[in-house]
C-alpha atoms as a PDB file:
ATOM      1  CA  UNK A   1      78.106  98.778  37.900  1.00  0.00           C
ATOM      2  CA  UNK A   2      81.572 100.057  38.581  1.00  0.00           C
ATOM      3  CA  UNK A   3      84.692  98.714  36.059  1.00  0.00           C
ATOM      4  CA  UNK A   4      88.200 100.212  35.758  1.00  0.00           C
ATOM      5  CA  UNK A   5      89.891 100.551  32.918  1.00  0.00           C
ATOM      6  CA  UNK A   6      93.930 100.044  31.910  1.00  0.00           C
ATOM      7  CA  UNK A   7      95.081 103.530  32.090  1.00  0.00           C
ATOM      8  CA  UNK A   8      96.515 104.884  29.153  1.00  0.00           C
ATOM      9  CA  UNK A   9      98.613 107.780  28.543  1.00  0.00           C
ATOM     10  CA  UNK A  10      97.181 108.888  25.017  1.00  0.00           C
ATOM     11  CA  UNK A  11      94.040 110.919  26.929  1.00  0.00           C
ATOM     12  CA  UNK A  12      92.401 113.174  24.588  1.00  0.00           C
ATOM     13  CA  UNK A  13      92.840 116.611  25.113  1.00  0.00           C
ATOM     14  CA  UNK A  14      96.776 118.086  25.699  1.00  0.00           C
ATOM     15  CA  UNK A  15      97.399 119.033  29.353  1.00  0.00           C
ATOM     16  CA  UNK A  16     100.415 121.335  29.973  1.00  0.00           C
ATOM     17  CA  UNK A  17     102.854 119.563  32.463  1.00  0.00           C
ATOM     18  CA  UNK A  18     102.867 121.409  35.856  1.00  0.00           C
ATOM     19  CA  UNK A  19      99.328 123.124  35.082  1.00  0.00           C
ATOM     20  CA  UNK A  20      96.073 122.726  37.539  1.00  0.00           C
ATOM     21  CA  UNK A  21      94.843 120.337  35.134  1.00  0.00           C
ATOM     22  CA  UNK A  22      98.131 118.146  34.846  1.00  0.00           C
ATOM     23  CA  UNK A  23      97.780 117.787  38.694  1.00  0.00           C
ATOM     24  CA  UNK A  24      94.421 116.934  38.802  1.00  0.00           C
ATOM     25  CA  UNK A  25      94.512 114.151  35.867  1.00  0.00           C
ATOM     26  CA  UNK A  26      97.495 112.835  38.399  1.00  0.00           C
ATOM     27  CA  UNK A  27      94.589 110.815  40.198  1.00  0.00           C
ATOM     28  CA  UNK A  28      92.048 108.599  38.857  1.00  0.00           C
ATOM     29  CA  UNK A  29      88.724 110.418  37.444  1.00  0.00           C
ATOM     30  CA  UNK A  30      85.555 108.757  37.223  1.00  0.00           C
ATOM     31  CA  UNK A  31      83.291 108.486  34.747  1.00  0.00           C
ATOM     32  CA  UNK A  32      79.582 107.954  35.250  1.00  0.00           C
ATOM     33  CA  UNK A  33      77.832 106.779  31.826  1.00  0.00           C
ATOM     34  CA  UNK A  34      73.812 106.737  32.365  1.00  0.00           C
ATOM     35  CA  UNK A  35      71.189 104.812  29.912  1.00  0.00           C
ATOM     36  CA  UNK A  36      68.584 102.587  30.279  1.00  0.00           C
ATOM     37  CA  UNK A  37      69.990 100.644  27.348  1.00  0.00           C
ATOM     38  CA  UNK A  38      73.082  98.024  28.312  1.00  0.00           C
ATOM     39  CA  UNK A  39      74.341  98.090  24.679  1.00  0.00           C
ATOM     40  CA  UNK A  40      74.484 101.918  24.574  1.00  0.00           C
ATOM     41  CA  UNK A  41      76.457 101.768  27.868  1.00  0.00           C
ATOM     42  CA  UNK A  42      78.447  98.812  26.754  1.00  0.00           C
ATOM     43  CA  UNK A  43      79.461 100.980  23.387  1.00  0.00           C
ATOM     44  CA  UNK A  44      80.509 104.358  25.650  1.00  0.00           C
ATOM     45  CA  UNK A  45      82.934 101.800  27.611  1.00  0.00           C
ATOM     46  CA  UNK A  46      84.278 100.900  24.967  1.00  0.00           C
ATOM     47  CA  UNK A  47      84.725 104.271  23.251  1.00  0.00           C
ATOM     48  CA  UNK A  48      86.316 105.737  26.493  1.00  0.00           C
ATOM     49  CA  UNK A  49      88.809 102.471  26.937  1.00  0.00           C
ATOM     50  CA  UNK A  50      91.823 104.545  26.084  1.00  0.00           C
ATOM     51  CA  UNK A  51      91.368 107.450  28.382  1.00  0.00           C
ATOM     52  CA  UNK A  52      92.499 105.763  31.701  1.00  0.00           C
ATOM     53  CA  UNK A  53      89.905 106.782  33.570  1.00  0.00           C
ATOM     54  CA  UNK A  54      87.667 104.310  36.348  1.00  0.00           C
ATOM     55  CA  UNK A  55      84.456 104.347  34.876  1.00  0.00           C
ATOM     56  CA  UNK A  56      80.471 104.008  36.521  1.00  0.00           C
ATOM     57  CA  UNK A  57      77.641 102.755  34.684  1.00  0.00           C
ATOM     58  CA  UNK A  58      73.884 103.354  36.005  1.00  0.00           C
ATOM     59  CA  UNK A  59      70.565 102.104  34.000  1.00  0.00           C
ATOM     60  CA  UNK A  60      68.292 105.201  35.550  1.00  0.00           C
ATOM     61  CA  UNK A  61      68.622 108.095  36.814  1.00  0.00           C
ATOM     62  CA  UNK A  62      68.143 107.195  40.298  1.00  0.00           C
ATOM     63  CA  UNK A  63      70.601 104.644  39.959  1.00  0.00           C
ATOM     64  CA  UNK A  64      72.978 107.391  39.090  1.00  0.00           C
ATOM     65  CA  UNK A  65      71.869 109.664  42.064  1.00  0.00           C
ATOM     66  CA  UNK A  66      72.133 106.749  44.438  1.00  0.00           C
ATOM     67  CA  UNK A  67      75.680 105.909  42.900  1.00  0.00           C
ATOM     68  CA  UNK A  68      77.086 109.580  43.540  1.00  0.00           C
ATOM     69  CA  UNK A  69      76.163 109.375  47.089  1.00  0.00           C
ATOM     70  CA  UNK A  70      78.815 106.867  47.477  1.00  0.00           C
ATOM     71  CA  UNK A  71      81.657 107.889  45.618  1.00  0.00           C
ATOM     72  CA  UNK A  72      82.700 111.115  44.000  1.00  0.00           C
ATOM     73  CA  UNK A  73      82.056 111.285  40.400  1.00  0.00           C
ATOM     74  CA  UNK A  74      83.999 113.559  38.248  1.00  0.00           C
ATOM     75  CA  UNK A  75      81.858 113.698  35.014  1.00  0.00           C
ATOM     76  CA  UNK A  76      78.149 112.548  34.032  1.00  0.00           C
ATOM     77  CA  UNK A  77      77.290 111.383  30.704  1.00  0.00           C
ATOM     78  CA  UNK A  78      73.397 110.597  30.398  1.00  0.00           C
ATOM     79  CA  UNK A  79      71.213 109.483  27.617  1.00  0.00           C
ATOM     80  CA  UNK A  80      68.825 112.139  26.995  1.00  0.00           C
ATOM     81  CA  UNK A  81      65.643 110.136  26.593  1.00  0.00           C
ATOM     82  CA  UNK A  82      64.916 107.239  29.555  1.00  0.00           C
ATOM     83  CA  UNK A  83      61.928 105.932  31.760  1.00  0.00           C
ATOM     84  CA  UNK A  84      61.547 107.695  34.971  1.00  0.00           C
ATOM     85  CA  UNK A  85      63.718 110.212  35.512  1.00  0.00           C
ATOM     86  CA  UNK A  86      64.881 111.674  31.464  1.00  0.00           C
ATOM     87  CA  UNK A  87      68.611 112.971  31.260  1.00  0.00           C
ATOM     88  CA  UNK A  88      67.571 116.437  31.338  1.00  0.00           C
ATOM     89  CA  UNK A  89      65.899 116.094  34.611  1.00  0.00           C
ATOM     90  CA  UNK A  90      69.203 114.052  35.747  1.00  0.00           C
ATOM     91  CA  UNK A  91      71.670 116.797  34.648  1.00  0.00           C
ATOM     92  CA  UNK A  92      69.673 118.983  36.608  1.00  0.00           C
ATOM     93  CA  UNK A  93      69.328 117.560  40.050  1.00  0.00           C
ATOM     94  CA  UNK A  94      73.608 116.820  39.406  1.00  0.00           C
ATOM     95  CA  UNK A  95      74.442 120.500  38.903  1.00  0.00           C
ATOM     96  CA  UNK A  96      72.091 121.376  41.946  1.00  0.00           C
ATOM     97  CA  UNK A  97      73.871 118.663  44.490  1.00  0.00           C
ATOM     98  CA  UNK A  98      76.975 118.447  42.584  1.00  0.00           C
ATOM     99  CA  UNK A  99      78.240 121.514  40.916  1.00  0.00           C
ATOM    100  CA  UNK A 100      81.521 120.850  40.166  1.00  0.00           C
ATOM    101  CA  UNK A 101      80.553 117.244  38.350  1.00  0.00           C
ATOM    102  CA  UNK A 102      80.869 118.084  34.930  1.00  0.00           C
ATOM    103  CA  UNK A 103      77.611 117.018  32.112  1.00  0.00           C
ATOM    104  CA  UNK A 104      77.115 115.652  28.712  1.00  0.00           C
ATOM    105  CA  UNK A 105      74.104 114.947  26.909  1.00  0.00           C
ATOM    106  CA  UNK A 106      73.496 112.193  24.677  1.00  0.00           C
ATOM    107  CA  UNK A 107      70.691 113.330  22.040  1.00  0.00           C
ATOM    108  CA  UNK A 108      69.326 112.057  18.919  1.00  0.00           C
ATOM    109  CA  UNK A 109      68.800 114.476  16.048  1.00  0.00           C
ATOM    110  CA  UNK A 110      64.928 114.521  17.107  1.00  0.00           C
ATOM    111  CA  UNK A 111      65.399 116.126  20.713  1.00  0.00           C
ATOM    112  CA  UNK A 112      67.041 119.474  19.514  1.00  0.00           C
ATOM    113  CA  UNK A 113      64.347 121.564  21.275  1.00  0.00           C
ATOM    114  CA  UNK A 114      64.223 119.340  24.522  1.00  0.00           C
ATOM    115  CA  UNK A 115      68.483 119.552  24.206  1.00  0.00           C
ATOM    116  CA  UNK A 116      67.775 123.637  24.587  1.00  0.00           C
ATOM    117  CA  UNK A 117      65.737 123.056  27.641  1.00  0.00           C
ATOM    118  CA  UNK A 118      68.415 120.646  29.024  1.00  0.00           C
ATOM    119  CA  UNK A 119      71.315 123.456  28.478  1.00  0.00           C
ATOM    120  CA  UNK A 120      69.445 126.227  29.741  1.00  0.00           C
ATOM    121  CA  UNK A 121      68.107 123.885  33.087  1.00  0.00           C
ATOM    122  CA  UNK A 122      71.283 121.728  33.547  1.00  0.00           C
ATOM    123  CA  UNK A 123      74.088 123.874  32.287  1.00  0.00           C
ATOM    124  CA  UNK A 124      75.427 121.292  30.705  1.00  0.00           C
ATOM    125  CA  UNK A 125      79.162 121.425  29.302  1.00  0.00           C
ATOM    126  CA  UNK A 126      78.256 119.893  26.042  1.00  0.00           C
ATOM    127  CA  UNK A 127      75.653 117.893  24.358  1.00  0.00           C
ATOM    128  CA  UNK A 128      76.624 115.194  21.471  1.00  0.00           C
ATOM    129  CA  UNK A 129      74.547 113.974  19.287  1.00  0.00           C
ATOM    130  CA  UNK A 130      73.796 110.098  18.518  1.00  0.00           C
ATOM    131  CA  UNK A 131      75.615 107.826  16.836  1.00  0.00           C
ATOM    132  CA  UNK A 132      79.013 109.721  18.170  1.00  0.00           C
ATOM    133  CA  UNK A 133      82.097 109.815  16.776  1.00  0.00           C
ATOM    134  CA  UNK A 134      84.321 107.918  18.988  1.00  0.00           C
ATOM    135  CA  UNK A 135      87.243 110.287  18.867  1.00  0.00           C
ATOM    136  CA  UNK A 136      85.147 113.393  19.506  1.00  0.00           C
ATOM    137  CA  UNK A 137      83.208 111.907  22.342  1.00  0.00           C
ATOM    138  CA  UNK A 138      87.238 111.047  23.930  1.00  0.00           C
ATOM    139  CA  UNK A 139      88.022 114.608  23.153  1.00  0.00           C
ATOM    140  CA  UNK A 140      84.911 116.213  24.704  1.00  0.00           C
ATOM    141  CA  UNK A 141      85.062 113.993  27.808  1.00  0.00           C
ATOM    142  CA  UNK A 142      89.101 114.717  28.389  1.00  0.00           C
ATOM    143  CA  UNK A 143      88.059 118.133  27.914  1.00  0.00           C
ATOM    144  CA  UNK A 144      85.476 118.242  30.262  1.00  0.00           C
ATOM    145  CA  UNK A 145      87.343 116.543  33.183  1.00  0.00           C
ATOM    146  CA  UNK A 146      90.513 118.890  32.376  1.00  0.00           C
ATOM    147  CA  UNK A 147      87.448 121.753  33.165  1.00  0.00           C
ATOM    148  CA  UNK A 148      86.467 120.214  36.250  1.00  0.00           C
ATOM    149  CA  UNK A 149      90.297 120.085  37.571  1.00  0.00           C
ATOM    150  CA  UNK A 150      90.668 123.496  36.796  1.00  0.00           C
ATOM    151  CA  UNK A 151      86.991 124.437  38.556  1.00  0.00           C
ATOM    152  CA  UNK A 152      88.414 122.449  41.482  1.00  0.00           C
ATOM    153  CA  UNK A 153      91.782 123.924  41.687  1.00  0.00           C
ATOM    154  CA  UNK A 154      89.882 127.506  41.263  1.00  0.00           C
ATOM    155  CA  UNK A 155      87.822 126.484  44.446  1.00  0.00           C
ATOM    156  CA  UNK A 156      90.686 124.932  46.051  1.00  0.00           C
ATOM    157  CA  UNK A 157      92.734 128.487  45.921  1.00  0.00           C
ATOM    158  CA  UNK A 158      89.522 130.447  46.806  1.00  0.00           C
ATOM    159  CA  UNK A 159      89.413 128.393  50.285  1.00  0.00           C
ATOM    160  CA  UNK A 160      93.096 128.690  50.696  1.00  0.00           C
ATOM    161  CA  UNK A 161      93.447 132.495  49.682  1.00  0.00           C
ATOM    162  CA  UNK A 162      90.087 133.109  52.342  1.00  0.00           C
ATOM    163  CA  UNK A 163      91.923 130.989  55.017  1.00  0.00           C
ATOM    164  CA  UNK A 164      94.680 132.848  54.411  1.00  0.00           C
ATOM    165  CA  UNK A 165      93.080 136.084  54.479  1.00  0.00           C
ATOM    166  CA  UNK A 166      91.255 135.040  57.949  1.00  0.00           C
ATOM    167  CA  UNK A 167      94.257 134.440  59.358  1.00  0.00           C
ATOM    168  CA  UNK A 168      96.069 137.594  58.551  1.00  0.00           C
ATOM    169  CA  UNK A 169      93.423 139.581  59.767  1.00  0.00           C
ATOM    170  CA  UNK A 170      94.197 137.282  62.802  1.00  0.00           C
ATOM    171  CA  UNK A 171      97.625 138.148  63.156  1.00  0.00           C
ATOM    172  CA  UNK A 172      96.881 141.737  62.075  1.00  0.00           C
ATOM    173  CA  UNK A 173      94.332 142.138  65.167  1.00  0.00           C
ATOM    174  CA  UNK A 174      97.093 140.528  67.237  1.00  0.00           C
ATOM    175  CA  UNK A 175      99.507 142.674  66.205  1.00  0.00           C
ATOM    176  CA  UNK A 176      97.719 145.997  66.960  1.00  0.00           C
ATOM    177  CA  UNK A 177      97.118 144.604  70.240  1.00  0.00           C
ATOM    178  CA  UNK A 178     100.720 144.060  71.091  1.00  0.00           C
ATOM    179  CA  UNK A 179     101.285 147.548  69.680  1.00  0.00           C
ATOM    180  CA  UNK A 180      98.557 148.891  71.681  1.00  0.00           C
ATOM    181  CA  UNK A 181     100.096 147.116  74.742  1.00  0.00           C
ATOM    182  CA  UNK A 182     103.583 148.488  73.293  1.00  0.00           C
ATOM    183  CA  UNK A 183     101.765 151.964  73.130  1.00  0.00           C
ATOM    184  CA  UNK A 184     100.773 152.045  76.991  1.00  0.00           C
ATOM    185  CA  UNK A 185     103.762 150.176  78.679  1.00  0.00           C
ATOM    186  CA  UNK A 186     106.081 153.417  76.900  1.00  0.00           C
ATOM    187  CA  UNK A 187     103.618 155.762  78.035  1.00  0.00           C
ATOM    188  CA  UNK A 188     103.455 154.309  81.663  1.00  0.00           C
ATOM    189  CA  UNK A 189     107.171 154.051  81.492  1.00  0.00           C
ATOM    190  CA  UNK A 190     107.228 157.989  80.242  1.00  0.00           C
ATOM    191  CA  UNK A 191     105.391 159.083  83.425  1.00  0.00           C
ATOM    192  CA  UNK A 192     107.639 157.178  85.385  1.00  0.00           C
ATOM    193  CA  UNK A 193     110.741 158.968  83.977  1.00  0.00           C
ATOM    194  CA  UNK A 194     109.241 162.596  84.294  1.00  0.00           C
ATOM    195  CA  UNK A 195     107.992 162.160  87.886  1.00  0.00           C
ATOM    196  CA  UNK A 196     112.050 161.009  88.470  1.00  0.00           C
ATOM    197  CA  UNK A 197     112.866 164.009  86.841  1.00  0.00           C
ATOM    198  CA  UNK A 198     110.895 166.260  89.023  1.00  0.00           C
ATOM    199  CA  UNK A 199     111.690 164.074  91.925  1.00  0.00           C
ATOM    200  CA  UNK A 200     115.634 164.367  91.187  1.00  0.00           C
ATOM    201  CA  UNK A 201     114.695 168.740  90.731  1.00  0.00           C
ATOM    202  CA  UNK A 202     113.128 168.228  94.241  1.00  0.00           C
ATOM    203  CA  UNK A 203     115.636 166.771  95.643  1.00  0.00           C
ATOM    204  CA  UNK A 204     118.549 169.121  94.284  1.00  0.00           C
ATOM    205  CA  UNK A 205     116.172 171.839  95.354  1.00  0.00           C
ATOM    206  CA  UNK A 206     116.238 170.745  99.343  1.00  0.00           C
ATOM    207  CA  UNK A 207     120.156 170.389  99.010  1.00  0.00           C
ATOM    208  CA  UNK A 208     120.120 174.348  98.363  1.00  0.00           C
ATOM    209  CA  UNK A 209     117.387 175.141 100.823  1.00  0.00           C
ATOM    210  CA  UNK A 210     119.234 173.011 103.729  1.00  0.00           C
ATOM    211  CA  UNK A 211     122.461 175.402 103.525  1.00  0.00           C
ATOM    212  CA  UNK A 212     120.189 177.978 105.310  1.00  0.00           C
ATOM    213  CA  UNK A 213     121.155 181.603 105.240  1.00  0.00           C
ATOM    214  CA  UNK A 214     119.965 184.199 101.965  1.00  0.00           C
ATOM    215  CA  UNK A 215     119.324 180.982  99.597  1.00  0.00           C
ATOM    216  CA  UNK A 216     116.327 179.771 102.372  1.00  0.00           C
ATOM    217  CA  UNK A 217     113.352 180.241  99.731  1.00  0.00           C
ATOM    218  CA  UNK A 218     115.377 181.977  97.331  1.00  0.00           C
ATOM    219  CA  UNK A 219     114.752 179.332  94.563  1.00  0.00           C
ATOM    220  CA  UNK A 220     111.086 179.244  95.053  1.00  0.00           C
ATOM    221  CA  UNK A 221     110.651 182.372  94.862  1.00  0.00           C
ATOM    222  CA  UNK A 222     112.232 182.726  91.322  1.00  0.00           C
ATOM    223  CA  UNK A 223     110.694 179.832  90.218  1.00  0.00           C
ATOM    224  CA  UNK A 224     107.187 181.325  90.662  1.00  0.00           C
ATOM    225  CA  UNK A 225     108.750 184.962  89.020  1.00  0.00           C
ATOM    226  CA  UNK A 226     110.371 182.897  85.901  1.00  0.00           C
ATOM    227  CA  UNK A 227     107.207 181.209  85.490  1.00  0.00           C
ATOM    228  CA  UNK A 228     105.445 184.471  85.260  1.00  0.00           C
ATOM    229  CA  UNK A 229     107.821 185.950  82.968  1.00  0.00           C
ATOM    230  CA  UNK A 230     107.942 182.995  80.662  1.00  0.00           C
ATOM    231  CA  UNK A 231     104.065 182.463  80.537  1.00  0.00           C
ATOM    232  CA  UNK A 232     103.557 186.291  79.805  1.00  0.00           C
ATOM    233  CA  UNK A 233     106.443 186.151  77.004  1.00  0.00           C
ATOM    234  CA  UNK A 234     104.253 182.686  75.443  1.00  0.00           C
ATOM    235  CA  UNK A 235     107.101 180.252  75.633  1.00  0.00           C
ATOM    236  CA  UNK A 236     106.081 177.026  75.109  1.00  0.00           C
ATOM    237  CA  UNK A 237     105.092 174.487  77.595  1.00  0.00           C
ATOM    238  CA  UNK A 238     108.649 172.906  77.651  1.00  0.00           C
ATOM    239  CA  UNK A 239     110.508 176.181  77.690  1.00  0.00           C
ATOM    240  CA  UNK A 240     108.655 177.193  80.742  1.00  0.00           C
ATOM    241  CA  UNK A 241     109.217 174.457  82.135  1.00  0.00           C
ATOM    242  CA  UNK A 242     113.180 174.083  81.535  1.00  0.00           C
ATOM    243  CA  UNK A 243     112.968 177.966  82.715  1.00  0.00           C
ATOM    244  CA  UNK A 244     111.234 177.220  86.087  1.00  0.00           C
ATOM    245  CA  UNK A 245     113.990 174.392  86.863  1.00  0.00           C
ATOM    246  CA  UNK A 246     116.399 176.167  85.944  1.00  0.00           C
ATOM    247  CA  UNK A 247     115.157 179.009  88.292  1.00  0.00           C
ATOM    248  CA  UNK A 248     115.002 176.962  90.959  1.00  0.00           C
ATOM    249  CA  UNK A 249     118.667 175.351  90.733  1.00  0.00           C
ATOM    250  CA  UNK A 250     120.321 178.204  89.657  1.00  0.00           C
ATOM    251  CA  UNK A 251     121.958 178.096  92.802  1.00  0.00           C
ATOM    252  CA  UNK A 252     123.075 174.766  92.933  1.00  0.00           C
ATOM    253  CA  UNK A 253     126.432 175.312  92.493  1.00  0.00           C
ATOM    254  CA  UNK A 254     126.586 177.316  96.008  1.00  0.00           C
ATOM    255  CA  UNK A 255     126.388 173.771  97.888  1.00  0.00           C
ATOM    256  CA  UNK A 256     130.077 173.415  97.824  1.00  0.00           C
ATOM    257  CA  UNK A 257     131.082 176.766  98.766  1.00  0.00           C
ATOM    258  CA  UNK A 258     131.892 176.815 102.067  1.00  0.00           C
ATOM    259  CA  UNK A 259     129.018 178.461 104.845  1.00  0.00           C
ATOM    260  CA  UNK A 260     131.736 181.354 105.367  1.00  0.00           C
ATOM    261  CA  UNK A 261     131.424 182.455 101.916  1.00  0.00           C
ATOM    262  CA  UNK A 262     126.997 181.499 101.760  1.00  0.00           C
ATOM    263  CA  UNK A 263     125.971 182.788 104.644  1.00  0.00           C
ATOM    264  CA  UNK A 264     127.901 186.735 104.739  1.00  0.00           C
ATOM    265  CA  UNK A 265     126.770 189.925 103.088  1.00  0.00           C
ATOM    266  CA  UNK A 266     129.187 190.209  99.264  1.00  0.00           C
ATOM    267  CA  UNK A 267     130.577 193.364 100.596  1.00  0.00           C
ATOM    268  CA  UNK A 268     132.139 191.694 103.579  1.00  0.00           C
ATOM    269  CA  UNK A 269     133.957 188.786 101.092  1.00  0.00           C
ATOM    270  CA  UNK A 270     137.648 189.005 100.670  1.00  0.00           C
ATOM    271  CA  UNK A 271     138.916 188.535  96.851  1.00  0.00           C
ATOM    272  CA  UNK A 272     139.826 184.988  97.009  1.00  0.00           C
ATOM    273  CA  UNK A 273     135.890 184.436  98.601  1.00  0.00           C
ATOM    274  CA  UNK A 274     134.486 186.570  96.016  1.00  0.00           C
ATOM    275  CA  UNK A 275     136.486 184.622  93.041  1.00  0.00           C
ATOM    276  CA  UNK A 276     135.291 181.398  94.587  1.00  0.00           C
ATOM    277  CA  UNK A 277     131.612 183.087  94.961  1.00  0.00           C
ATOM    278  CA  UNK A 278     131.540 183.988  90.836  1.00  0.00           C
ATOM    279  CA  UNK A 279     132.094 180.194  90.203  1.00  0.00           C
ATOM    280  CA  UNK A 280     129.361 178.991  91.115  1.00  0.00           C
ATOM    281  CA  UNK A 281     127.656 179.258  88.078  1.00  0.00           C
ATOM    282  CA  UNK A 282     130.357 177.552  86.360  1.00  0.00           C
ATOM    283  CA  UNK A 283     129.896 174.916  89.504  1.00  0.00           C
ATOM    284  CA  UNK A 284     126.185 174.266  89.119  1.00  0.00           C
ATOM    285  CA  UNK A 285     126.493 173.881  85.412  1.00  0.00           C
ATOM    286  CA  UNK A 286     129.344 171.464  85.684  1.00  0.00           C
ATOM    287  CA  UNK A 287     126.637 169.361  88.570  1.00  0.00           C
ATOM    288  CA  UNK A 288     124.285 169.043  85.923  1.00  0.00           C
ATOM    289  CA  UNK A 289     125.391 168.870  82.394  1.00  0.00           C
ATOM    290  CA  UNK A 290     125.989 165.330  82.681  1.00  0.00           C
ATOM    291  CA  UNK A 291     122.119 164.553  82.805  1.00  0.00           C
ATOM    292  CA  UNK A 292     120.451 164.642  79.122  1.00  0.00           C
ATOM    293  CA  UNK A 293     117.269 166.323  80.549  1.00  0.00           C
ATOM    294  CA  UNK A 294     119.490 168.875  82.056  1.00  0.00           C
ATOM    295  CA  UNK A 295     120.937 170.254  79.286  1.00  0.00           C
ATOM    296  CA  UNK A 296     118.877 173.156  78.633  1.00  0.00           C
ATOM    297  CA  UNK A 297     118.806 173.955  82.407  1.00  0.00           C
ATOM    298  CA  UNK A 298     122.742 173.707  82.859  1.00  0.00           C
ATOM    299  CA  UNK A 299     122.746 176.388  80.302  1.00  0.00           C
ATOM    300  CA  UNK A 300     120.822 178.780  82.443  1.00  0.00           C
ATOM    301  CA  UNK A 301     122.292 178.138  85.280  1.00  0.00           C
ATOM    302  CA  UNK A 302     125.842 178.749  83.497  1.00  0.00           C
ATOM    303  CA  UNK A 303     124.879 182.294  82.315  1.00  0.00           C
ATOM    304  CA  UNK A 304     122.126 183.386  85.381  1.00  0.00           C
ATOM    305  CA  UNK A 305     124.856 186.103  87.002  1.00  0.00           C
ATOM    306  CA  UNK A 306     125.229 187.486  82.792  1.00  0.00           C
ATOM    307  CA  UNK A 307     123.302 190.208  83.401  1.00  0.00           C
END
């Protein structure tokens, strides 16, 4: 038998507004009271008619299984001793199929030993003995249904926190993914801008080579001697490198001298060829100083005819 009740604000049991427990009293809790006789049930209704909440009355205990398979009950109160199925044996088949319905015993003074067993098999919230006082049987049961809001808001936050959790590692493994992707697209586009590099060195290389006369070879063949010298003095990786470039465009700025002044012996240079000749250092630096990767090289080139 199912009968609600005109709520009623004065619940036993102070709940903080804003708390779990405030949130969870918002809705209507039911009440499930279980004996096998009507008057006993007929007295807990009317003990629990302030308290507001929709109460559930069942003469057996597999009345009251067969009722919680259709509706969610939020608290079971059961006689202790009944035909059938006794309230011990009830509490515990609720706390294995329903452990977040909370459980009170109803015991007479005589059952203290079966009460123990009850506890210990049932984990029941609290027992109360027969005849109860009406106000302490409100206050126990508002107490026990502010527990089970706060049990269900604890299992609520557990879900949400795991969800949560699932779906950062989500985002994390996407993330590292993108990054990974990140990684290789900069290291593709890395190779890309050093085989430019060497292409552009190429390139500047064949300009020299192409004005013909002493400078035919002449880079190449410094290149391999500065790359000796550099490897046997343990420069790094990158110095011999810069040093082998800069080897083999030292000459660069000879490309806009004119062939009268490339191609002839020094000796045979008047002063205004020579002057022009002693630039082009100055020349080859000032072709390449605009390119950041050339920096080191212009350098070199600038100061080659130092010593």
């Amino acid at each position: 038998m199912a009968e609600t009740l005109n709520p009623n604000p004065a619940v036993a049991g102070p709940v903080q507004a804003g708390s779990p427990a405030a949130a969870f009293s918002a809705t209507q809790l039911t009440v499930m009271c279980v004996d096998d006789e009507p008057n006993i049930l007929s007295s807990l209704k009317r003990a629990l008619r302030t308290g507001g909440w929709h109460m559930l009355t069942a003469e057996s205990g597999a009345e009251a299984l067969e009722l919680m398979g259709q509706s969610q009950v939020d608290l079971v109160i059961s006689d202790m001793r009944m035909p059938g199925m006794d309230g011990a044996r009830l509490l515990e088949h609720v706390r294995e199929k329903y452990p977040l319905t909370a459980r009170i015993l109803l015991t007479g003074y005589a059952d203290i030993a079966d009460t123990v067993s009850a506890i210990n098999r049932g984990q029941i919230y609290r027992y109360i003995h027969k005849p109860w006082d009406e106000a302490e049987l409100r206050a126990t049961v508002g107490q026990a249904l502010e527990h089970v809001g706060l049990q269900r808001e604890k299992s609520r936050l557990e879900a949400l926190t795991t969800k949560q959790n699932e779906e950062l590692k989500m985002l994390n493994s996407s993330l590292e993914k993108r990054v990974e992707e990140r990684t290789n697209e900069l290291a593709q586009a890395n190779i890309k801008v050093k085989r430019n590099y060497f292409n552009s060195v190429k390139l500047f290389s064949n300009l020299i080579e192409r004005r013909g006369g002493p400078l035919s070879g002449h880079g190449r063949r410094m290149a391999d001697l500065a790359k000796k010298l550099g490897t046997e003095m343990q420069c790094s990786a990158d110095d011999v490198q810069d040093i082998v470039v800069g080897a083999l465009l030292h000459d660069i700025g000879m490309v806009g001298l004119p062939d009268a002044i490339v191609t002839r012996p020094l000796p045979s240079l008047s002063g205004n060829e020579m002057e022009q000749y002693r630039r082009h250092p100055e020349l080859g630096e000032q072709a390449l100083m605009s390119l950041d990767d050339m920096q080191k090289v212009s350098a070199m080139i600038r100061s080659h005819h130092e010593r």
